[in-house]
PDB file of N, CA and C in Angstrom:
ATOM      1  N   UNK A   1      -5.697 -10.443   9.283  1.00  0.00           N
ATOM      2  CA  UNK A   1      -5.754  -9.315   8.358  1.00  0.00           C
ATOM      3  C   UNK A   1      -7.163  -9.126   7.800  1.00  0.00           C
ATOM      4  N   UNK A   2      -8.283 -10.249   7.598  1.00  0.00           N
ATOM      5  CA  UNK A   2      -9.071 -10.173   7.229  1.00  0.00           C
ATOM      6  C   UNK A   2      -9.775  -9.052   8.044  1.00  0.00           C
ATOM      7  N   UNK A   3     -10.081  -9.236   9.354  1.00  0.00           N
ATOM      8  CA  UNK A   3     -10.905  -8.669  10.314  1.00  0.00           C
ATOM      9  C   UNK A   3     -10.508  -6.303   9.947  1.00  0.00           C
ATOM     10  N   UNK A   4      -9.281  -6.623   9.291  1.00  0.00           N
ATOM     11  CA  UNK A   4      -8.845  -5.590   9.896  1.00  0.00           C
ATOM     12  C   UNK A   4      -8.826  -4.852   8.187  1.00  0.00           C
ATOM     13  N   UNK A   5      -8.947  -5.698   6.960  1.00  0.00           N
ATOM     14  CA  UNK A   5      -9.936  -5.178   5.870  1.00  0.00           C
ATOM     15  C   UNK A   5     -10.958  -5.079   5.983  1.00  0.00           C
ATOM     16  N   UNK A   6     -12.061  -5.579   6.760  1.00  0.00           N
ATOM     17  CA  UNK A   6     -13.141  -5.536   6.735  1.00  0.00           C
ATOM     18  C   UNK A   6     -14.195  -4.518   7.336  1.00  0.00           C
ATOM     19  N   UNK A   7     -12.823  -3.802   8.315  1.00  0.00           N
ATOM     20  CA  UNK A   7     -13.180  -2.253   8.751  1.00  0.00           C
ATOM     21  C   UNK A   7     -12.473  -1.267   8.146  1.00  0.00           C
ATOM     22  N   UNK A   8     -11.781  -1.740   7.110  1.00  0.00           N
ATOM     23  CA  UNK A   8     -11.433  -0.401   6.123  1.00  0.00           C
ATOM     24  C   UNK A   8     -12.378  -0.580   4.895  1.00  0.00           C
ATOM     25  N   UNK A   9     -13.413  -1.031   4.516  1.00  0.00           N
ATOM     26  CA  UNK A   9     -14.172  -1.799   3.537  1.00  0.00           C
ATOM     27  C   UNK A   9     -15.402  -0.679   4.049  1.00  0.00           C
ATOM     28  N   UNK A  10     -15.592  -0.740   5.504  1.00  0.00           N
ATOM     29  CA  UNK A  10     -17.203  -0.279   5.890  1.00  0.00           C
ATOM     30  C   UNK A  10     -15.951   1.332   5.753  1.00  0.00           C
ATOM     31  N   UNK A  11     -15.218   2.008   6.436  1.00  0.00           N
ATOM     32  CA  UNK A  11     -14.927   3.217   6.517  1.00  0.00           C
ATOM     33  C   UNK A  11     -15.163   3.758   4.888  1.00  0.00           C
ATOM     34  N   UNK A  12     -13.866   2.836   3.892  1.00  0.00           N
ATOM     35  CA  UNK A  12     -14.375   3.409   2.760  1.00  0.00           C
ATOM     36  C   UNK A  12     -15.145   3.404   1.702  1.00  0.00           C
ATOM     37  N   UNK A  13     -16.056   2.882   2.102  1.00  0.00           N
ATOM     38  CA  UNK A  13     -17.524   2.735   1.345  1.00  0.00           C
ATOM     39  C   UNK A  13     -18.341   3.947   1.794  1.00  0.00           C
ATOM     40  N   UNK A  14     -17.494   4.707   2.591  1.00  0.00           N
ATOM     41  CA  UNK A  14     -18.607   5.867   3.041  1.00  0.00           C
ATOM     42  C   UNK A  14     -18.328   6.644   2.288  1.00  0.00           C
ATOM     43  N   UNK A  15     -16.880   6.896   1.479  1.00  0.00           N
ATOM     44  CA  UNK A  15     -16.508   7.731   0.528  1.00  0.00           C
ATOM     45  C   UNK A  15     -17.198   7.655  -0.556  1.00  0.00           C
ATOM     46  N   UNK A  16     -16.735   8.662  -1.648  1.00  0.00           N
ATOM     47  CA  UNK A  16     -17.571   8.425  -3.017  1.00  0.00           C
ATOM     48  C   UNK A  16     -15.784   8.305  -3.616  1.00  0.00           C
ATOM     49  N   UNK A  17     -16.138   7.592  -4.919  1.00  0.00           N
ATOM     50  CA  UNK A  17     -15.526   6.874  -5.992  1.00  0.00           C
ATOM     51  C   UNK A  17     -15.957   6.556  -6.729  1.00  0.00           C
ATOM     52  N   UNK A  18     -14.751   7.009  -8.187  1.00  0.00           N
ATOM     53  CA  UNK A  18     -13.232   7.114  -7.816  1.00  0.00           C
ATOM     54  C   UNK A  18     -12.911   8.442  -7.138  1.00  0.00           C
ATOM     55  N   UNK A  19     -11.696   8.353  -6.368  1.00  0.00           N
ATOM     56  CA  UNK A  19     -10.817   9.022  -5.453  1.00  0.00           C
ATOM     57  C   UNK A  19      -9.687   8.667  -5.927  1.00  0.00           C
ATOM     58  N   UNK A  20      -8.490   9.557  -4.933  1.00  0.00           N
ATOM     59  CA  UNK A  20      -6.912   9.508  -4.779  1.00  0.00           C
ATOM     60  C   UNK A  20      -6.997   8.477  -3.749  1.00  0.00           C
ATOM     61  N   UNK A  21      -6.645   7.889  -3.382  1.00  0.00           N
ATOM     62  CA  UNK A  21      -6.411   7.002  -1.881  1.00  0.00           C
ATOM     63  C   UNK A  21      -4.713   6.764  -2.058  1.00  0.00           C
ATOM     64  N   UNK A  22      -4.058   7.201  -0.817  1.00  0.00           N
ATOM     65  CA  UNK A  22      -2.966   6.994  -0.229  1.00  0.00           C
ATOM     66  C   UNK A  22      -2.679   5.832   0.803  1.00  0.00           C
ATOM     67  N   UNK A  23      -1.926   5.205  -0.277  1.00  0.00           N
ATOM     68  CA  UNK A  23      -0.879   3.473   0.381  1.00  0.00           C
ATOM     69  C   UNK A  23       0.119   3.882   1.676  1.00  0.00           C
ATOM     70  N   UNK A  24       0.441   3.445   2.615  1.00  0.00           N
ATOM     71  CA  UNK A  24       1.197   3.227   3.007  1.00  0.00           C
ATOM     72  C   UNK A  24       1.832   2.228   3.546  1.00  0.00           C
ATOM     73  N   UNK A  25       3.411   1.937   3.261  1.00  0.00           N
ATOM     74  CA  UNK A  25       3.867   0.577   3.216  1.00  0.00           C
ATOM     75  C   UNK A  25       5.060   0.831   4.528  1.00  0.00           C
ATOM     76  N   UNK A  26       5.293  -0.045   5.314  1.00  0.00           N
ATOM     77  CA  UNK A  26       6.880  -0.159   6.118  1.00  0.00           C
ATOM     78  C   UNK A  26       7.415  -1.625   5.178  1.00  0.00           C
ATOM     79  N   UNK A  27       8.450  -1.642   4.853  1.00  0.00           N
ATOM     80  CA  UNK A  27       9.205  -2.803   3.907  1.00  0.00           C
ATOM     81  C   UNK A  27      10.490  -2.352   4.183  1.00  0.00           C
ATOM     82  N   UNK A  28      11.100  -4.121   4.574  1.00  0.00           N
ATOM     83  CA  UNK A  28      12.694  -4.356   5.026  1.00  0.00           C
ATOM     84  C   UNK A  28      13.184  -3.570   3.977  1.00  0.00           C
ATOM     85  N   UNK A  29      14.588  -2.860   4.351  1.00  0.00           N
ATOM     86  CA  UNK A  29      15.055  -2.034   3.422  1.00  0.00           C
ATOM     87  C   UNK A  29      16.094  -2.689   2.408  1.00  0.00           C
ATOM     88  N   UNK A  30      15.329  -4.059   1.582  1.00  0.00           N
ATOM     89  CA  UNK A  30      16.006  -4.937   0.752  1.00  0.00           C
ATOM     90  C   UNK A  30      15.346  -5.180  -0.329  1.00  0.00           C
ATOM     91  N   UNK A  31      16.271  -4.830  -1.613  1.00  0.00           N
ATOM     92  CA  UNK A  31      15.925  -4.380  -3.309  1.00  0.00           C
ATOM     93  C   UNK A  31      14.462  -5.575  -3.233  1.00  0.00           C
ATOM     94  N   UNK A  32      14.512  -6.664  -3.121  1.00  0.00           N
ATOM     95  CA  UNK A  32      13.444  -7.773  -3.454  1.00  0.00           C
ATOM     96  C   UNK A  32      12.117  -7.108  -3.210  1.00  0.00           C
ATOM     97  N   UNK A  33      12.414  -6.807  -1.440  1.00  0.00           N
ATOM     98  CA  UNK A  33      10.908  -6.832  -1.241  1.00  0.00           C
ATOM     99  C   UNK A  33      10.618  -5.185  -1.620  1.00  0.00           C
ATOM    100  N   UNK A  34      11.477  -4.506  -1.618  1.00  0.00           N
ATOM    101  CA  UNK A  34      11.106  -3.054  -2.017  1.00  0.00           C
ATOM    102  C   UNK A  34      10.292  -2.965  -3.663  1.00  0.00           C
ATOM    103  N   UNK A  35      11.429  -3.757  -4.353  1.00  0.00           N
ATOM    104  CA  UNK A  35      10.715  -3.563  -5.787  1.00  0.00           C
ATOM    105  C   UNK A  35       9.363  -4.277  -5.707  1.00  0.00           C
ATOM    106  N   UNK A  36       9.142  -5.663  -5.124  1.00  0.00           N
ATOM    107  CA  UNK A  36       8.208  -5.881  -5.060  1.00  0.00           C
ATOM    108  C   UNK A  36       6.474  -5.120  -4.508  1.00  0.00           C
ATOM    109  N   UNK A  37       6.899  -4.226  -3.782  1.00  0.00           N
ATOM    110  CA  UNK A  37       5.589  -3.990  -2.988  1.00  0.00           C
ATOM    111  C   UNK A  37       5.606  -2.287  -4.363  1.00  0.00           C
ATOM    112  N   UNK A  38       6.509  -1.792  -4.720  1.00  0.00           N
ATOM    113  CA  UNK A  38       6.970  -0.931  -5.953  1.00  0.00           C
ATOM    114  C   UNK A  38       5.957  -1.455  -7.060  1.00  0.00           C
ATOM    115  N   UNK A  39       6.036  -2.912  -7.657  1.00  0.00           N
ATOM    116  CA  UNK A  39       5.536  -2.864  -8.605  1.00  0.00           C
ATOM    117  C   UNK A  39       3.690  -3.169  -8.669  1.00  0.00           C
ATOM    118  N   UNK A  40       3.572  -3.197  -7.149  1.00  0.00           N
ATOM    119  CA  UNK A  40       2.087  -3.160  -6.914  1.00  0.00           C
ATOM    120  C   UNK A  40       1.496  -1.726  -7.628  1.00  0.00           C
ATOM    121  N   UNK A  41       2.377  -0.973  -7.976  1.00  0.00           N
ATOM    122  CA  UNK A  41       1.817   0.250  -8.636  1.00  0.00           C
ATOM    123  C   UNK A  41       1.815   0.849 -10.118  1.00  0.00           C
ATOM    124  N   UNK A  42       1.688   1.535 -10.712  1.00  0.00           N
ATOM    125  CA  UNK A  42       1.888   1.869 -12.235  1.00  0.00           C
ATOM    126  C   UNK A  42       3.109   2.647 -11.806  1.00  0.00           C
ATOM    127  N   UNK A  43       4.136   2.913 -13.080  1.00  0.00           N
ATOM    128  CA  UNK A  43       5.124   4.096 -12.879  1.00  0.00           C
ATOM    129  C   UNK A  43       4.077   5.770 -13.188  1.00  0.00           C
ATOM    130  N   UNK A  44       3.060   5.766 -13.508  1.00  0.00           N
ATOM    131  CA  UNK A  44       2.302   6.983 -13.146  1.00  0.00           C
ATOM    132  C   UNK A  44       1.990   7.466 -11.944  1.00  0.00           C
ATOM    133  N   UNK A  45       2.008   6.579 -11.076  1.00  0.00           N
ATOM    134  CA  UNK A  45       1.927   6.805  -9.509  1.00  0.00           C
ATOM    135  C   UNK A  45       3.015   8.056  -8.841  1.00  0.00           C
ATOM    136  N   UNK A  46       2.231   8.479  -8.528  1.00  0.00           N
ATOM    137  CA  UNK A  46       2.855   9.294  -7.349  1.00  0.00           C
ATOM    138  C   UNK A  46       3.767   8.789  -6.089  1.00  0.00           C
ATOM    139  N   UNK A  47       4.697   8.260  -6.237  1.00  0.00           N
ATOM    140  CA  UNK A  47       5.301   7.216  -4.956  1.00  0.00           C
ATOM    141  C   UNK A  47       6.908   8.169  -4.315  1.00  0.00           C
ATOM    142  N   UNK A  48       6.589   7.878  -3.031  1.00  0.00           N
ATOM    143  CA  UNK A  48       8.085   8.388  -2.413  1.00  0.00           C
ATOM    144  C   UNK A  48       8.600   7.273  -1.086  1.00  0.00           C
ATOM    145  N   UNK A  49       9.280   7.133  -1.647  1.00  0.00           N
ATOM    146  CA  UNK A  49      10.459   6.111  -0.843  1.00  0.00           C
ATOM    147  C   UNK A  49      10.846   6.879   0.351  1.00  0.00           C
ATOM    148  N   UNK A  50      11.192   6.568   1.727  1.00  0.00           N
ATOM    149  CA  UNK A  50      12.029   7.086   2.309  1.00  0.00           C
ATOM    150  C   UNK A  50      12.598   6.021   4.067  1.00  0.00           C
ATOM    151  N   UNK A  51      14.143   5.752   3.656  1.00  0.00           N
ATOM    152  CA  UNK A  51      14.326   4.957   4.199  1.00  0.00           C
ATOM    153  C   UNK A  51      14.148   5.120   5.839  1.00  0.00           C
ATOM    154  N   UNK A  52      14.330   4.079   6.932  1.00  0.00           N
ATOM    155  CA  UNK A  52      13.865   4.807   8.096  1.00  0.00           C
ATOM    156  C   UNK A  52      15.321   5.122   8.588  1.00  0.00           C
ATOM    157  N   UNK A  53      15.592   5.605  10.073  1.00  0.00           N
ATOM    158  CA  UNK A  53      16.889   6.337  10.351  1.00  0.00           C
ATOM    159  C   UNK A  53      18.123   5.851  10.491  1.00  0.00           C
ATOM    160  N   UNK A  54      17.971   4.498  10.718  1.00  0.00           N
ATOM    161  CA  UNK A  54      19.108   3.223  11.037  1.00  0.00           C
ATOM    162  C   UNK A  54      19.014   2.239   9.729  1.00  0.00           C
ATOM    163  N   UNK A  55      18.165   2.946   8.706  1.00  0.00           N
ATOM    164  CA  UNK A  55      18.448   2.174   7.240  1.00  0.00           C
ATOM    165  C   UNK A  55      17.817   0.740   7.098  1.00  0.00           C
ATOM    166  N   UNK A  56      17.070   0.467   7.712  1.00  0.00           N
ATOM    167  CA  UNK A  56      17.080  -1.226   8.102  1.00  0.00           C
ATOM    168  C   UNK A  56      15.221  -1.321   7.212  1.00  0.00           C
ATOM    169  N   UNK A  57      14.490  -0.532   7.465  1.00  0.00           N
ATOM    170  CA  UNK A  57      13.079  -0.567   6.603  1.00  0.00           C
ATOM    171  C   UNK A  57      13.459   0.870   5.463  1.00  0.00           C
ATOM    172  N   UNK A  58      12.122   0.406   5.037  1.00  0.00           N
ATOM    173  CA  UNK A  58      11.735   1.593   3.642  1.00  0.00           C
ATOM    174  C   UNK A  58      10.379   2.171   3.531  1.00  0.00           C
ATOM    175  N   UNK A  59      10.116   3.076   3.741  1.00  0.00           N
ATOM    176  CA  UNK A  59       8.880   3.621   4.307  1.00  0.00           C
ATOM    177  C   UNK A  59       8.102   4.062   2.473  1.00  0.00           C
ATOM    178  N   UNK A  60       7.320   3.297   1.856  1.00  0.00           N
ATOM    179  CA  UNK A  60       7.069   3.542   0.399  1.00  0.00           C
ATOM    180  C   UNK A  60       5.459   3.901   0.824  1.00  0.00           C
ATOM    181  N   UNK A  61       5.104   5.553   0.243  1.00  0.00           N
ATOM    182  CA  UNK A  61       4.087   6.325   0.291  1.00  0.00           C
ATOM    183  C   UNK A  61       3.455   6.577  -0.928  1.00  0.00           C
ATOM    184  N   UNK A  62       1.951   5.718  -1.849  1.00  0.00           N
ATOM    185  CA  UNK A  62       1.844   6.087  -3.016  1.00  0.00           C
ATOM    186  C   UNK A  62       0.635   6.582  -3.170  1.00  0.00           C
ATOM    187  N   UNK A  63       0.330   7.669  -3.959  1.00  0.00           N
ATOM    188  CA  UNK A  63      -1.201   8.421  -4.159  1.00  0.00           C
ATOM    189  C   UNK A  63      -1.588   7.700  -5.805  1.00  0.00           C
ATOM    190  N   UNK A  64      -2.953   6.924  -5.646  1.00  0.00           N
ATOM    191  CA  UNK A  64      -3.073   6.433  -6.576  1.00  0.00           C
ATOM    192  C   UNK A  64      -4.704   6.813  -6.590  1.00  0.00           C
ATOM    193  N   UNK A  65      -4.940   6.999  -8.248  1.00  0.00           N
ATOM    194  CA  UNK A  65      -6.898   7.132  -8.154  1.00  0.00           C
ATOM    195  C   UNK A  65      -7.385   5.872  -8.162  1.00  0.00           C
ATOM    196  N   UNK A  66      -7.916   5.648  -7.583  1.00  0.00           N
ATOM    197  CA  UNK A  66      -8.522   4.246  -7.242  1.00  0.00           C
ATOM    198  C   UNK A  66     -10.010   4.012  -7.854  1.00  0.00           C
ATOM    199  N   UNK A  67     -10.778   3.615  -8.457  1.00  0.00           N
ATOM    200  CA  UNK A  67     -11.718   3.201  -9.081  1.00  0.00           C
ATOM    201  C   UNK A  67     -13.071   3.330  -7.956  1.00  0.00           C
ATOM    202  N   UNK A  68     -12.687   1.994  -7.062  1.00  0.00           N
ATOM    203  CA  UNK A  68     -13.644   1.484  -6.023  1.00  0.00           C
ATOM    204  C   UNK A  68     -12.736   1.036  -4.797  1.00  0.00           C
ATOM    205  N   UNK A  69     -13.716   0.357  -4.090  1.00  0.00           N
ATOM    206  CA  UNK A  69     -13.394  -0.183  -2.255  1.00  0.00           C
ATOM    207  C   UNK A  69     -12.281  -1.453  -2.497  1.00  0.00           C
ATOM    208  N   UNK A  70     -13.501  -1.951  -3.703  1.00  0.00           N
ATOM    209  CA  UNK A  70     -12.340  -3.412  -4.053  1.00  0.00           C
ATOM    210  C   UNK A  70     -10.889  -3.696  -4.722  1.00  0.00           C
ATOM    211  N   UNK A  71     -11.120  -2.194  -5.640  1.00  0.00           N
ATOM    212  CA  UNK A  71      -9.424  -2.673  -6.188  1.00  0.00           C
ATOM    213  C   UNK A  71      -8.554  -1.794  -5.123  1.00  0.00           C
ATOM    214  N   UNK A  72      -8.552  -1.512  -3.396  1.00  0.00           N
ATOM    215  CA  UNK A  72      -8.044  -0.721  -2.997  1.00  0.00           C
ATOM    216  C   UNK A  72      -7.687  -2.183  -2.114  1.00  0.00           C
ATOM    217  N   UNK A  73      -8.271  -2.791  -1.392  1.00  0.00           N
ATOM    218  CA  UNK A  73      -8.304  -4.129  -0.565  1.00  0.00           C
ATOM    219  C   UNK A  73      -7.789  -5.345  -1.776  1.00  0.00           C
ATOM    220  N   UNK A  74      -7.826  -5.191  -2.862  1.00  0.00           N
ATOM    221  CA  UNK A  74      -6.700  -5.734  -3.754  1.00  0.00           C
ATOM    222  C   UNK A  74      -5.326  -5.724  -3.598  1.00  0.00           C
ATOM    223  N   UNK A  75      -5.189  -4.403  -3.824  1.00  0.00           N
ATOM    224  CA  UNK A  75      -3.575  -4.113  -3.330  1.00  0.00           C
ATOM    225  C   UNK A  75      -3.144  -4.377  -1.957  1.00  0.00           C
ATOM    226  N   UNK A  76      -4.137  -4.530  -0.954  1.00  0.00           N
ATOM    227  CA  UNK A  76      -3.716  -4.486   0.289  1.00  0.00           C
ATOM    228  C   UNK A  76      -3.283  -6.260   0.351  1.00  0.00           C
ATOM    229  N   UNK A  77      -4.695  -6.512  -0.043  1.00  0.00           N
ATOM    230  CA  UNK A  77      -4.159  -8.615   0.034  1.00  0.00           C
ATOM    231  C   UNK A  77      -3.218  -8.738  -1.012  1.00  0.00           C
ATOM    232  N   UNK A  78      -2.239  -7.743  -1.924  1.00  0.00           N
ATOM    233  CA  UNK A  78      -1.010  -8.730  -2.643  1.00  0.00           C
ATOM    234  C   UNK A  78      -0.316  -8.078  -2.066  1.00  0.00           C
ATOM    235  N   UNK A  79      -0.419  -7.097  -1.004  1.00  0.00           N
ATOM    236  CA  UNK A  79       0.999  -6.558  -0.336  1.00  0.00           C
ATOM    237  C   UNK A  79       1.244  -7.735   1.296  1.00  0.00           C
ATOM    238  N   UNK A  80       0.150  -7.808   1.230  1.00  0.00           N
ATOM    239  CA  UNK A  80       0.322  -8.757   2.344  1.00  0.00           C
ATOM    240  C   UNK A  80       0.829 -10.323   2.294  1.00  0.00           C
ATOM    241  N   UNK A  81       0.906 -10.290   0.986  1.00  0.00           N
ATOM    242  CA  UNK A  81       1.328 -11.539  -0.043  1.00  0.00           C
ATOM    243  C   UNK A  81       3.200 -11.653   0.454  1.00  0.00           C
ATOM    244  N   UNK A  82       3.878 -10.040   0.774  1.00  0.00           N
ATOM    245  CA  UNK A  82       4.991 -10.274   0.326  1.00  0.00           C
ATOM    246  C   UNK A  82       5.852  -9.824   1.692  1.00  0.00           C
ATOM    247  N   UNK A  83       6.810 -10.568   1.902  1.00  0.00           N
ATOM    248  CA  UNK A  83       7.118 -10.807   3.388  1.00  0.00           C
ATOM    249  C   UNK A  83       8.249  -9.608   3.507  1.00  0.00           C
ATOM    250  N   UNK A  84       7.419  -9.567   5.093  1.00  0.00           N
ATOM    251  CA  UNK A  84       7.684  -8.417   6.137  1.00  0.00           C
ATOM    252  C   UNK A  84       7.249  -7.055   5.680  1.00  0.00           C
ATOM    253  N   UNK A  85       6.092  -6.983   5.032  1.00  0.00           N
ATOM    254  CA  UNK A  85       5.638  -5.905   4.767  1.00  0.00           C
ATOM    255  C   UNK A  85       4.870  -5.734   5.994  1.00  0.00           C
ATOM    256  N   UNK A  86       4.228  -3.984   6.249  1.00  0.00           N
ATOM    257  CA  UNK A  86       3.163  -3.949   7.006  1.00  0.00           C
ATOM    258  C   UNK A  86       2.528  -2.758   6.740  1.00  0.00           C
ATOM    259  N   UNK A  87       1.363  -3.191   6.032  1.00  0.00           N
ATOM    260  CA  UNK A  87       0.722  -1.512   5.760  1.00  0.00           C
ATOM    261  C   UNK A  87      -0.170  -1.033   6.586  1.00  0.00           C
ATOM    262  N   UNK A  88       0.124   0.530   6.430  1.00  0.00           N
ATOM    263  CA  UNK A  88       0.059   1.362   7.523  1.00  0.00           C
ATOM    264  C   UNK A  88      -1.281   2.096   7.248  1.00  0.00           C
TER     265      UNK A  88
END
């Protein structure tokens, strides 16, 4: 995972910030890990849930203003913290 922050680090450093930057999460479609990768966010967030077609993941989409590069690769290493996530 490192290798694969470390080219979203050079892409968004080309941006200027703060920005909106949009999360995207795939998470088993089970209350634990859902709330969990959920509370990676403020309830001010812009977030939409939507389960996939056979119910089994949870597709969680959040628009958040983000400061800088680093508190964006923050959220990415505590989502990766929490099992069977995979952000997209």
């Amino acid at each position: 995972m490192d290798e694969v922050l470390a080219k979203l680090k050079i892409q968004l450093d080309q941006q200027e910030w703060p920005n909106v930057y949009l999360f995207k999460f795939i998470v088993p479609n089970e209350d634990e890990q859902v709330a969990q990768v959920s509370a990676l966010f403020d309830e001010s967030v812009d977030m939409v849930l939507h389960p996939s077609r056979t119910g089994k993941y949870m597709s969680l989409s959040a628009k958040e203003l983000m400061l800088d590069v680093d508190s964006i690769l923050q959220k990415y290493e505590a989502a990766a913290k929490i099992k069977g996530v995979i952000a997209l």
